[in-house]
N, C-alpha and C. Protein backbone atom coordinates (compact mmCIF):
# COMPACT_ATOMS: atom_id res chain seq x y z
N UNK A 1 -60.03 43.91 51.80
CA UNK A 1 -60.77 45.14 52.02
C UNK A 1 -61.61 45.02 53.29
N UNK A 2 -61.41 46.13 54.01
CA UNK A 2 -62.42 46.00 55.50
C UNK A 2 -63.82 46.64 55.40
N UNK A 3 -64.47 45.55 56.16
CA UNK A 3 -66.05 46.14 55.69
C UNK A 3 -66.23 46.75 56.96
N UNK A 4 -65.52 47.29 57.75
CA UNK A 4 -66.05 48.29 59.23
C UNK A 4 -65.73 49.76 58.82
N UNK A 5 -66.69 50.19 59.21
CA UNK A 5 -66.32 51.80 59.08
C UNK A 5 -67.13 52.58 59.59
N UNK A 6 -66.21 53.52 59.87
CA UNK A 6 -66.37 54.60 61.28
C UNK A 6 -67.87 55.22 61.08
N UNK A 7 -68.61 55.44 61.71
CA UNK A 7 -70.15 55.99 61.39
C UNK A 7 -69.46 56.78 60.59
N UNK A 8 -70.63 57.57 59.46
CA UNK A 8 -70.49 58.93 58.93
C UNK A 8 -71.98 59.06 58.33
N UNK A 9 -72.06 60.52 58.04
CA UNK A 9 -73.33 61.06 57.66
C UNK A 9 -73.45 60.86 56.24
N UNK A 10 -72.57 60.76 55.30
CA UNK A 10 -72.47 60.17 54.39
C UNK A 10 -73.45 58.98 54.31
N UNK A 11 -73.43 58.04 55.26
CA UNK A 11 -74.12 56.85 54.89
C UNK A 11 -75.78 57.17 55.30
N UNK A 12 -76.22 58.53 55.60
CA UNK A 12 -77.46 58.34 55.89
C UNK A 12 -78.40 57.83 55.28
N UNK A 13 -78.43 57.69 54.04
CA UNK A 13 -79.73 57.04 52.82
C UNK A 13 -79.46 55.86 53.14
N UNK A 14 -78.22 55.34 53.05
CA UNK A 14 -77.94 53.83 53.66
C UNK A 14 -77.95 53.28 55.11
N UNK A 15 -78.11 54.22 55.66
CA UNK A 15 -78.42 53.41 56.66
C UNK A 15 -80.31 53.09 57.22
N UNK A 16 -81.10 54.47 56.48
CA UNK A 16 -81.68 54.32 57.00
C UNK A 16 -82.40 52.69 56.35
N UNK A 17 -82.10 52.63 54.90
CA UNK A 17 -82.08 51.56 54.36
C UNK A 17 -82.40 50.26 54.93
N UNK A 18 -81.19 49.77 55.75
CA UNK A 18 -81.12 49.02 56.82
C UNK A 18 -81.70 49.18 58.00
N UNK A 19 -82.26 50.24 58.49
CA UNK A 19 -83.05 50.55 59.76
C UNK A 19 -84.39 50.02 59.37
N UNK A 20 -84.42 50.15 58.10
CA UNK A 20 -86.06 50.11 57.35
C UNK A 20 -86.49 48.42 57.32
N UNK A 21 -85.18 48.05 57.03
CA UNK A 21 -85.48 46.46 56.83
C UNK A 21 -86.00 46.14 58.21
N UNK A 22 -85.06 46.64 59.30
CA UNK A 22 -85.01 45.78 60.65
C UNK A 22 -86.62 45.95 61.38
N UNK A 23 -86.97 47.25 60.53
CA UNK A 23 -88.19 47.57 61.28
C UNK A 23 -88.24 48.13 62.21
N UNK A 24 -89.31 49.11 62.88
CA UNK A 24 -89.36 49.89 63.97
C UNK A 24 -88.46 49.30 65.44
N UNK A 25 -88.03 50.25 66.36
CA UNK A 25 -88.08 49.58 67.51
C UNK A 25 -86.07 49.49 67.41
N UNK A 26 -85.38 49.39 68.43
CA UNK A 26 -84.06 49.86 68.89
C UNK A 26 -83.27 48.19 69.37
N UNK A 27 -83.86 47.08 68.50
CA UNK A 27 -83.22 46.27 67.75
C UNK A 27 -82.28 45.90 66.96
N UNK A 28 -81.40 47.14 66.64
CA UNK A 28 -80.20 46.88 65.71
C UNK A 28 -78.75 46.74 66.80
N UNK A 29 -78.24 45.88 67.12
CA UNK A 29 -77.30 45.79 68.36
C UNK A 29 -76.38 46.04 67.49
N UNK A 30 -75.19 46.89 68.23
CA UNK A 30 -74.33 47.28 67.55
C UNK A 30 -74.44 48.74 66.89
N UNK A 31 -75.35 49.10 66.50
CA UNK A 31 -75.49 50.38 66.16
C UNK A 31 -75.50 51.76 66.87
N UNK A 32 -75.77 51.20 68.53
CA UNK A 32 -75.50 51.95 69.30
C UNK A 32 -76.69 53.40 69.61
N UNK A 33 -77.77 52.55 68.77
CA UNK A 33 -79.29 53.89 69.13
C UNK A 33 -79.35 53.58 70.49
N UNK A 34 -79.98 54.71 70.73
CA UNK A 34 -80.93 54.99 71.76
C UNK A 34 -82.40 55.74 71.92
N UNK A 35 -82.82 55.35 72.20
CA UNK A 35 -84.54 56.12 72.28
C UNK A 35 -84.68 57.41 71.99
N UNK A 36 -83.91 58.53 72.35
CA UNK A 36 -84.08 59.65 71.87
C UNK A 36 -83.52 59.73 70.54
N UNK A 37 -82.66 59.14 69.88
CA UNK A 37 -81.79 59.73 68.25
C UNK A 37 -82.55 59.81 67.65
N UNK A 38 -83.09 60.68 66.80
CA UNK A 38 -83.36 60.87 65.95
C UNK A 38 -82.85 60.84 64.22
N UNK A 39 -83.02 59.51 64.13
CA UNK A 39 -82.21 59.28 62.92
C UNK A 39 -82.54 59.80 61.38
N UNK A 40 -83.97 60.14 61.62
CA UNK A 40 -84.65 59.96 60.07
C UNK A 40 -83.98 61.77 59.96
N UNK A 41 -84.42 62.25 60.50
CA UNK A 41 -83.82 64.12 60.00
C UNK A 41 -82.13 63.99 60.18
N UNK A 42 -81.95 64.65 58.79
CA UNK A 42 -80.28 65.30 58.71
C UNK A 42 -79.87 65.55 59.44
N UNK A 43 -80.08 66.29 60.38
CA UNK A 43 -79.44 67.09 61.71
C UNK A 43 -79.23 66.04 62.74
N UNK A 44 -80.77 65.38 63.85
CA UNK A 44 -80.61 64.15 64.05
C UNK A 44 -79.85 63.14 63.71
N UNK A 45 -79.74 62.91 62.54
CA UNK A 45 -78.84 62.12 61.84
C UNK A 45 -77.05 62.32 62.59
N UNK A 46 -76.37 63.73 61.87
CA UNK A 46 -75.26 63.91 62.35
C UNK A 46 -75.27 63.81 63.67
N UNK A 47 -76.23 63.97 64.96
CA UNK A 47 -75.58 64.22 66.28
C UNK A 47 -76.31 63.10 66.77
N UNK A 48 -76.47 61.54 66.41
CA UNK A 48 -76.35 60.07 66.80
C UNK A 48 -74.61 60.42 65.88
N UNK A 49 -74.51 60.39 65.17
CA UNK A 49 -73.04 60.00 64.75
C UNK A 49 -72.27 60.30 65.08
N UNK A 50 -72.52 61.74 65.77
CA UNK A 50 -71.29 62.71 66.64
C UNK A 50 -71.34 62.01 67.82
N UNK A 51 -72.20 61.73 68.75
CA UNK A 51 -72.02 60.88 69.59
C UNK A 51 -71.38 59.62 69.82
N UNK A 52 -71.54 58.90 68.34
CA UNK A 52 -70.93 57.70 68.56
C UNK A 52 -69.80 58.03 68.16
N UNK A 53 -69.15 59.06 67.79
CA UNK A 53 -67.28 59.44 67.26
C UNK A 53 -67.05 59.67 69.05
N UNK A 54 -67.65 60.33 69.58
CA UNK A 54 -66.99 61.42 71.36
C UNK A 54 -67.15 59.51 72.01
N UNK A 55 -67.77 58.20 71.63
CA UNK A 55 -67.87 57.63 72.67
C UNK A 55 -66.33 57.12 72.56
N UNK A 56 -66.19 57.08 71.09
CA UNK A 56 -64.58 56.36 70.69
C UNK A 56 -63.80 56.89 71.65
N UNK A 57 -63.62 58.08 71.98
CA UNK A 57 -62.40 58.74 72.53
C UNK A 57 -62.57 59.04 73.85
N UNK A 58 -63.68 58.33 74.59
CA UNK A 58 -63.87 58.34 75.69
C UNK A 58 -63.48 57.50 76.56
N UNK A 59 -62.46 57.93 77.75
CA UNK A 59 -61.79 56.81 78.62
C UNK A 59 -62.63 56.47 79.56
N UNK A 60 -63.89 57.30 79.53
CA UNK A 60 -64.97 56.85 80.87
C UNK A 60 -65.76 55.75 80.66
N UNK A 61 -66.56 55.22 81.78
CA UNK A 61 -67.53 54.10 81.46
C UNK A 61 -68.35 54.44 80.34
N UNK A 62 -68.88 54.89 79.56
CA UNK A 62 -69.11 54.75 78.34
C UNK A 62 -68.87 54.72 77.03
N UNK A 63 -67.54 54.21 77.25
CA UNK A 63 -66.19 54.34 75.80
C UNK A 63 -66.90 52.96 75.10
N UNK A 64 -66.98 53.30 73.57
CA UNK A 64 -67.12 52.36 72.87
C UNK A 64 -66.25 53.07 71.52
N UNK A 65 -66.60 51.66 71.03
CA UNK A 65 -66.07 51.86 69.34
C UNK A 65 -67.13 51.17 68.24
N UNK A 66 -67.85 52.25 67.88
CA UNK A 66 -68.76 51.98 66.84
C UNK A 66 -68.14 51.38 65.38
N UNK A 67 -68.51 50.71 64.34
CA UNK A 67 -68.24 50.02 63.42
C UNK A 67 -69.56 49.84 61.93
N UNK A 68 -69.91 50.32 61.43
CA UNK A 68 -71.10 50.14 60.55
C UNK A 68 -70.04 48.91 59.39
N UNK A 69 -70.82 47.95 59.13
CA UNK A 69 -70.66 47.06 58.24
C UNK A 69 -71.01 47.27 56.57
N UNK A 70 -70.30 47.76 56.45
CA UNK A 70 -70.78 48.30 54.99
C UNK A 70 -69.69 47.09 53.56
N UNK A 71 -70.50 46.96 52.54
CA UNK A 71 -70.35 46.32 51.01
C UNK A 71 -70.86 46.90 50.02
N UNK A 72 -70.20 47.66 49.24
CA UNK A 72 -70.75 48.23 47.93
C UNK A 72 -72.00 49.19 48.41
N UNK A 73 -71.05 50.33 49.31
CA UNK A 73 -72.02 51.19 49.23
C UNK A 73 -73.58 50.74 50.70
N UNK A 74 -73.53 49.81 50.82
CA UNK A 74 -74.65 49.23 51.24
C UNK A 74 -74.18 49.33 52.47
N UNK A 75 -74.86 49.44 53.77
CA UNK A 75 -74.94 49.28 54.72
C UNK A 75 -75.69 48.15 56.03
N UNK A 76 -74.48 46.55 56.09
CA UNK A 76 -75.59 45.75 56.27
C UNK A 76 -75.53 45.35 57.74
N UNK A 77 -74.93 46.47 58.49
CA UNK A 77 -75.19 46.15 60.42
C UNK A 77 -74.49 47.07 60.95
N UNK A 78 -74.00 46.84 62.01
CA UNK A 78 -73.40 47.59 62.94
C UNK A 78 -72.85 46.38 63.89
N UNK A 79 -71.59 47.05 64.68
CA UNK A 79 -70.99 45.97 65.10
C UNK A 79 -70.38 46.84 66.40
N UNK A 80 -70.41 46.88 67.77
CA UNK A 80 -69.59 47.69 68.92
C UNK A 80 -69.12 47.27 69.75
N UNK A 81 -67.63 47.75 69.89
CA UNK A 81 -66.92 47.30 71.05
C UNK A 81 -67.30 48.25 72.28
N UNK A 82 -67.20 47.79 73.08
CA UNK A 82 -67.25 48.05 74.68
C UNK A 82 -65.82 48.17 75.52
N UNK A 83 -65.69 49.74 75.40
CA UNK A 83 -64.23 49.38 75.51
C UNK A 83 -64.18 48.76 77.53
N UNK A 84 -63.27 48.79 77.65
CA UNK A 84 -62.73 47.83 79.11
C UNK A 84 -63.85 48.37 80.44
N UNK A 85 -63.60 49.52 80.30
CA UNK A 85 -64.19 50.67 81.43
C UNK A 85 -65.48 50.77 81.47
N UNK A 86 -66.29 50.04 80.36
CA UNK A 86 -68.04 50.57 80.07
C UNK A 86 -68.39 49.63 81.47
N UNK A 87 -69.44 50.39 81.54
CA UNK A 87 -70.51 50.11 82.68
C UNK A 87 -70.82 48.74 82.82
N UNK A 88 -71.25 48.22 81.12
CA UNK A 88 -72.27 47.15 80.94
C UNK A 88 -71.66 46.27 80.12
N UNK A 89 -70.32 46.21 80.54
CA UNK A 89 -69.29 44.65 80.32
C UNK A 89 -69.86 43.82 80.94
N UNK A 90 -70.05 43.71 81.76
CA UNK A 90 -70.69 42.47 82.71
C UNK A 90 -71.75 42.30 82.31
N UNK A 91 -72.48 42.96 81.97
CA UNK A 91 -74.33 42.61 81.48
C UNK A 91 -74.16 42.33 79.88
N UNK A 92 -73.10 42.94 78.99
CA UNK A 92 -73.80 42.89 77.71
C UNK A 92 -72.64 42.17 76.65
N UNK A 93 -71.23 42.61 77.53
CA UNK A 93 -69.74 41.71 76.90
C UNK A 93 -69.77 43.08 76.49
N UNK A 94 -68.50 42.78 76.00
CA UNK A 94 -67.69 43.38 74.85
C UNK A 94 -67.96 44.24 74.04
N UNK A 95 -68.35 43.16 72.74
CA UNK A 95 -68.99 43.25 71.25
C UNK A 95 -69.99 42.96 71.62
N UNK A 96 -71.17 44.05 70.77
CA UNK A 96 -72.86 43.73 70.27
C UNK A 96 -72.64 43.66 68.49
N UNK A 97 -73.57 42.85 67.91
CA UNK A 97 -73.45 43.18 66.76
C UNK A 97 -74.94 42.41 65.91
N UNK A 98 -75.07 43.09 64.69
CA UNK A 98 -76.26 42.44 64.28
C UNK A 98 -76.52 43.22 62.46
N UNK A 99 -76.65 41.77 62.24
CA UNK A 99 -77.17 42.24 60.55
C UNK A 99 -78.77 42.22 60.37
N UNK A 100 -78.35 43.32 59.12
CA UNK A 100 -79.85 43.47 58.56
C UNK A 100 -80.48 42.05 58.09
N UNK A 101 -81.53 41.41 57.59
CA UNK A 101 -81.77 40.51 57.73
C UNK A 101 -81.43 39.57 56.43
N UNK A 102 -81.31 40.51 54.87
CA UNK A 102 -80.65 40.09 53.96
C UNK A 102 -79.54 40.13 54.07
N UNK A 103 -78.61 40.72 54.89
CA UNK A 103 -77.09 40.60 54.89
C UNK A 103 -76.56 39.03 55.43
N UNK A 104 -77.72 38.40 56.13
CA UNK A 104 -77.67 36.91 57.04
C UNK A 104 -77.35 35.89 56.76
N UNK A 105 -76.60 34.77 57.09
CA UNK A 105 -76.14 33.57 56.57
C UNK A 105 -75.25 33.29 55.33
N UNK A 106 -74.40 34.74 55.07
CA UNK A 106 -73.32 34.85 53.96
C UNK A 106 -71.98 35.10 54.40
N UNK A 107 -71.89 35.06 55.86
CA UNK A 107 -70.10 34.70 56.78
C UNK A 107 -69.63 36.34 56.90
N UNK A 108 -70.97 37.41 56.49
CA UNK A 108 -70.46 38.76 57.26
C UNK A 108 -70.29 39.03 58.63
N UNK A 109 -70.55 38.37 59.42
CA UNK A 109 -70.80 38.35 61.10
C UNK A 109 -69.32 38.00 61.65
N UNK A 110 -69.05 36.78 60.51
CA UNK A 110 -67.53 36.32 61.72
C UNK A 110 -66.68 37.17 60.73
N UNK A 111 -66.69 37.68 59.73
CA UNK A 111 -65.83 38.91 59.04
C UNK A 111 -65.57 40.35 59.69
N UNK A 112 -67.11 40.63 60.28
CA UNK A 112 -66.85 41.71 60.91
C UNK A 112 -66.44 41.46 62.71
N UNK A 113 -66.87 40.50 63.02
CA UNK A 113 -66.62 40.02 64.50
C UNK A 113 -64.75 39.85 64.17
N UNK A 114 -64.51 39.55 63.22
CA UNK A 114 -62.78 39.22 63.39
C UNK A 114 -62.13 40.57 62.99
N UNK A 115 -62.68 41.54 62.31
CA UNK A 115 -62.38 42.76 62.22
C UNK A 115 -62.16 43.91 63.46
N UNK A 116 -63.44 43.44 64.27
CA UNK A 116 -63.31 44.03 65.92
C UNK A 116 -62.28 43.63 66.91
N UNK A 117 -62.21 41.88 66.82
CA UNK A 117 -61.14 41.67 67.53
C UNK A 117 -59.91 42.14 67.59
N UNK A 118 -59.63 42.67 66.27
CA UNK A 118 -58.40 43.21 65.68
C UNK A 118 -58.46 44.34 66.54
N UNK A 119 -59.49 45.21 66.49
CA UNK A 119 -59.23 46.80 66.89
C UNK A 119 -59.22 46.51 68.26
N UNK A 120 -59.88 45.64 69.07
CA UNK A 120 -59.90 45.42 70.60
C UNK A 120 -57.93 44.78 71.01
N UNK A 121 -57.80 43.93 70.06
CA UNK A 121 -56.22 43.69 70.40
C UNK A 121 -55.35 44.96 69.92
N UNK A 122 -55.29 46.14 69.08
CA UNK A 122 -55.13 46.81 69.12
C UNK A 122 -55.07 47.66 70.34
N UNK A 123 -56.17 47.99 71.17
CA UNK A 123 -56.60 48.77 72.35
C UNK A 123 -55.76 48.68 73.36
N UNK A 124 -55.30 47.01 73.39
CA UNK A 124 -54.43 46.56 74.21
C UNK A 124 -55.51 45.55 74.96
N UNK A 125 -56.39 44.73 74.75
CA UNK A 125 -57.46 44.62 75.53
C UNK A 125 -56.82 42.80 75.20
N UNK A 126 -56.46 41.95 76.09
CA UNK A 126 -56.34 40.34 76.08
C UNK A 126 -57.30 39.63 76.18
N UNK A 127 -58.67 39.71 76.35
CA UNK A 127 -59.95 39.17 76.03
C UNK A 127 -61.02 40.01 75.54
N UNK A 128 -62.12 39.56 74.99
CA UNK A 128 -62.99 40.08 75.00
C UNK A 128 -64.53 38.87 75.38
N UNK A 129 -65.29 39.53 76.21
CA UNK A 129 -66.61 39.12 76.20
C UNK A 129 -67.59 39.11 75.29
N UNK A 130 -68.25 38.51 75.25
CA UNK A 130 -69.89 38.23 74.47
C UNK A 130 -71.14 37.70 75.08
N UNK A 131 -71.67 37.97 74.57
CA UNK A 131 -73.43 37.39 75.39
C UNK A 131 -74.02 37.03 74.14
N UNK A 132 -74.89 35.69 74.34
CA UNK A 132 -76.06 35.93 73.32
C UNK A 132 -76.98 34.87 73.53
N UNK A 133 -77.98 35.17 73.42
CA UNK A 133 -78.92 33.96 73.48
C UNK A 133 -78.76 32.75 72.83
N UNK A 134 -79.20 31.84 73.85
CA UNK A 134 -78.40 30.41 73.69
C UNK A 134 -79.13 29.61 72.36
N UNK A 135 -80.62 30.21 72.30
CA UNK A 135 -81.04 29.88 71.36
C UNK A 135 -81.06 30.73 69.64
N UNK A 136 -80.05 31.52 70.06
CA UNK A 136 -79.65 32.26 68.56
C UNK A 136 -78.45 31.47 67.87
N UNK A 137 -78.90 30.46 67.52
CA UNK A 137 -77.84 29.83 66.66
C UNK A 137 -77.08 30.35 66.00
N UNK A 138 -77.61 31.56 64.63
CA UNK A 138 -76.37 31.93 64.27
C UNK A 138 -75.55 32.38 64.86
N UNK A 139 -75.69 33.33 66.08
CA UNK A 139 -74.78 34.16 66.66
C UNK A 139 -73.90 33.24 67.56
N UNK A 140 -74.22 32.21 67.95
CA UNK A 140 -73.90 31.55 68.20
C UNK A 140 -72.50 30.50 68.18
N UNK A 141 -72.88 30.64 66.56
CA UNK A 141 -72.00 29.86 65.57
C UNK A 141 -70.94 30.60 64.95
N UNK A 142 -71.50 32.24 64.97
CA UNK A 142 -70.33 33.19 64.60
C UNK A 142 -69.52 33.19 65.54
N UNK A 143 -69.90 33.41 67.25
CA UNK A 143 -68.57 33.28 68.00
C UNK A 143 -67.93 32.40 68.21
N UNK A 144 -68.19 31.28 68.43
CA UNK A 144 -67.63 29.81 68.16
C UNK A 144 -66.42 29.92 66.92
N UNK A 145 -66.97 30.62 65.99
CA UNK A 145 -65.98 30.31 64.24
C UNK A 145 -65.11 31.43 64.97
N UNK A 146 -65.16 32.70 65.41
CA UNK A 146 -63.61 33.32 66.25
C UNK A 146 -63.32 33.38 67.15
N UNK A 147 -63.55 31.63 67.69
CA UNK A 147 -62.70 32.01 68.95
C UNK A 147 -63.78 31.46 70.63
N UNK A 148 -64.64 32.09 70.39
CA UNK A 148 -65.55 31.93 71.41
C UNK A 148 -65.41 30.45 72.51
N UNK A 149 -65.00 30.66 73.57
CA UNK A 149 -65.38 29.54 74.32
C UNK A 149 -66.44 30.34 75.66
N UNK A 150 -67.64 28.86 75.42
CA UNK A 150 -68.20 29.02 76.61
C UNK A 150 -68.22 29.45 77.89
N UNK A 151 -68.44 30.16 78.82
CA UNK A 151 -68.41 30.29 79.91
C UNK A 151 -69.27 29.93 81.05
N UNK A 152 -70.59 30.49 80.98
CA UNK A 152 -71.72 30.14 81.55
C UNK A 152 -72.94 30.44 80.78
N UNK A 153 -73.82 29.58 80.90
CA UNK A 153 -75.21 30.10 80.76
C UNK A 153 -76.20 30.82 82.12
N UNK A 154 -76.29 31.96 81.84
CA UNK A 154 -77.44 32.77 82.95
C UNK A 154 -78.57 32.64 82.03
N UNK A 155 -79.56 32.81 83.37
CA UNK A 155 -81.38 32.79 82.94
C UNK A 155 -81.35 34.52 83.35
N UNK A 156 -82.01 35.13 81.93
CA UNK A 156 -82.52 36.45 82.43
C UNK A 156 -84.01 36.83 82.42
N UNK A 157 -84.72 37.66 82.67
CA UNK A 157 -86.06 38.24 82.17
C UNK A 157 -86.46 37.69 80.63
N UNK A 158 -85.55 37.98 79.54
CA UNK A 158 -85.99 37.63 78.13
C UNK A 158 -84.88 35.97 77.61
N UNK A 159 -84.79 35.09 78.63
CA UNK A 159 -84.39 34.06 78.03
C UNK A 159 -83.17 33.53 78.94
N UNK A 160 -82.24 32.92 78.56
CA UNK A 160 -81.02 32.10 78.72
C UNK A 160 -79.97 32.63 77.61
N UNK A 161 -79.22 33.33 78.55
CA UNK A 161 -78.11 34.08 77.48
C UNK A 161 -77.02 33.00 77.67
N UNK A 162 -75.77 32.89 76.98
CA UNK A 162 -74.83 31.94 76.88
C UNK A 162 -73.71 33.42 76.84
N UNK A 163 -72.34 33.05 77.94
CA UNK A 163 -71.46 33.92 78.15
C UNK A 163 -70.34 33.45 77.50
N UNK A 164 -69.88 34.29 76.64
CA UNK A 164 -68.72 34.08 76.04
C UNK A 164 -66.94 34.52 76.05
N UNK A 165 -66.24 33.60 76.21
CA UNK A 165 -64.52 34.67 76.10
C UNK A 165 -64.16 34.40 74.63
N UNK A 166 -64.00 35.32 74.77
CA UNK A 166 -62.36 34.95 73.42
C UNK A 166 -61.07 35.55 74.12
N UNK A 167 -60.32 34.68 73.47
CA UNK A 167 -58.81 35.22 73.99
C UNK A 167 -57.80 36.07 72.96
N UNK A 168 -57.33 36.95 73.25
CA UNK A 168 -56.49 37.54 72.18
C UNK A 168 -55.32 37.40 72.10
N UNK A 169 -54.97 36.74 72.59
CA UNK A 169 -53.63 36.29 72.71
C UNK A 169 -52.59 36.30 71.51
């Protein structure tokens, strides 16, 4: 059974759920907010989600493919590909992704990270990038478990990110 699935308004009680855990502030990677959405109102609600359906089908630099991580109803991250053409392949990779904080250290990360790869080899796409701070072990350890080889470490403003390939071969 696949735990990725396409945003929907359906999941609004659940997601905000998970927004609630993570706490204020545009911290959920993968989910694909931005400063203006307005998530908490219904309406708000549907047009962050309509947005993230028009980015799917978008061949321009801002094509992604959104993914909510959902189990029994529950909603425990968000997970996004970057399709080839986005702007901020080079700054951000690929895939962003990130669990709520009880969803953590139970092997949902490299479940849903191997779920993406699928849809990115799908796309037609023979690698994909990653970034993550060198000192985020788990995330760390999730790309490593599919695949991940090193590339470089850059120093940015908020730390030492570690650059990642995977190959799809």
């Amino acid at each position: 059974m696949s735990l990725l699935i396409r945003p929907s308004i359906a999941l609004h009680a659940a997601w905000l759920e998970a927004h609630a855990e993570w706490g204020d502030g545009l911290h959920e990677d993968g989910f694909g907010l931005v400063e203006t959405d307005d998530v908490r109102s219904g309406e708000g609600f549907r047009v962050f989600v309509d947005r993230l359906l028009v980015k799917e089908a978008s061949l321009g630099h801002d094509g992604g493919t959104f993914r909510w991580i959902v189990a029994d109803g529950e909603v425990l991250g968000g997970i996004a590909l970057r399709h080839e053409s986005a702007h901020d392949v080079d700054v951000l990779g690929h895939v962003g992704y990130g669990l709520r904080p009880s969803a953590r250290g139970r092997g949902v990360a490299v479940a849903a990270l191997r779920e993406m790869l699928c849809l990115a080899k799908a796309r037609g796409m023979n690698r994909v990038l990653l970034a993550c701070f060198v000192d985020n072990v788990p995330s760390v350890k999730t790309i490593e478990r599919c695949g991940g080889v090193l590339d470089r470490v850059v120093t940015t403003e908020r730390g030492q990110v570690g650059r990642y390939t995977i190959r799809l071969s």
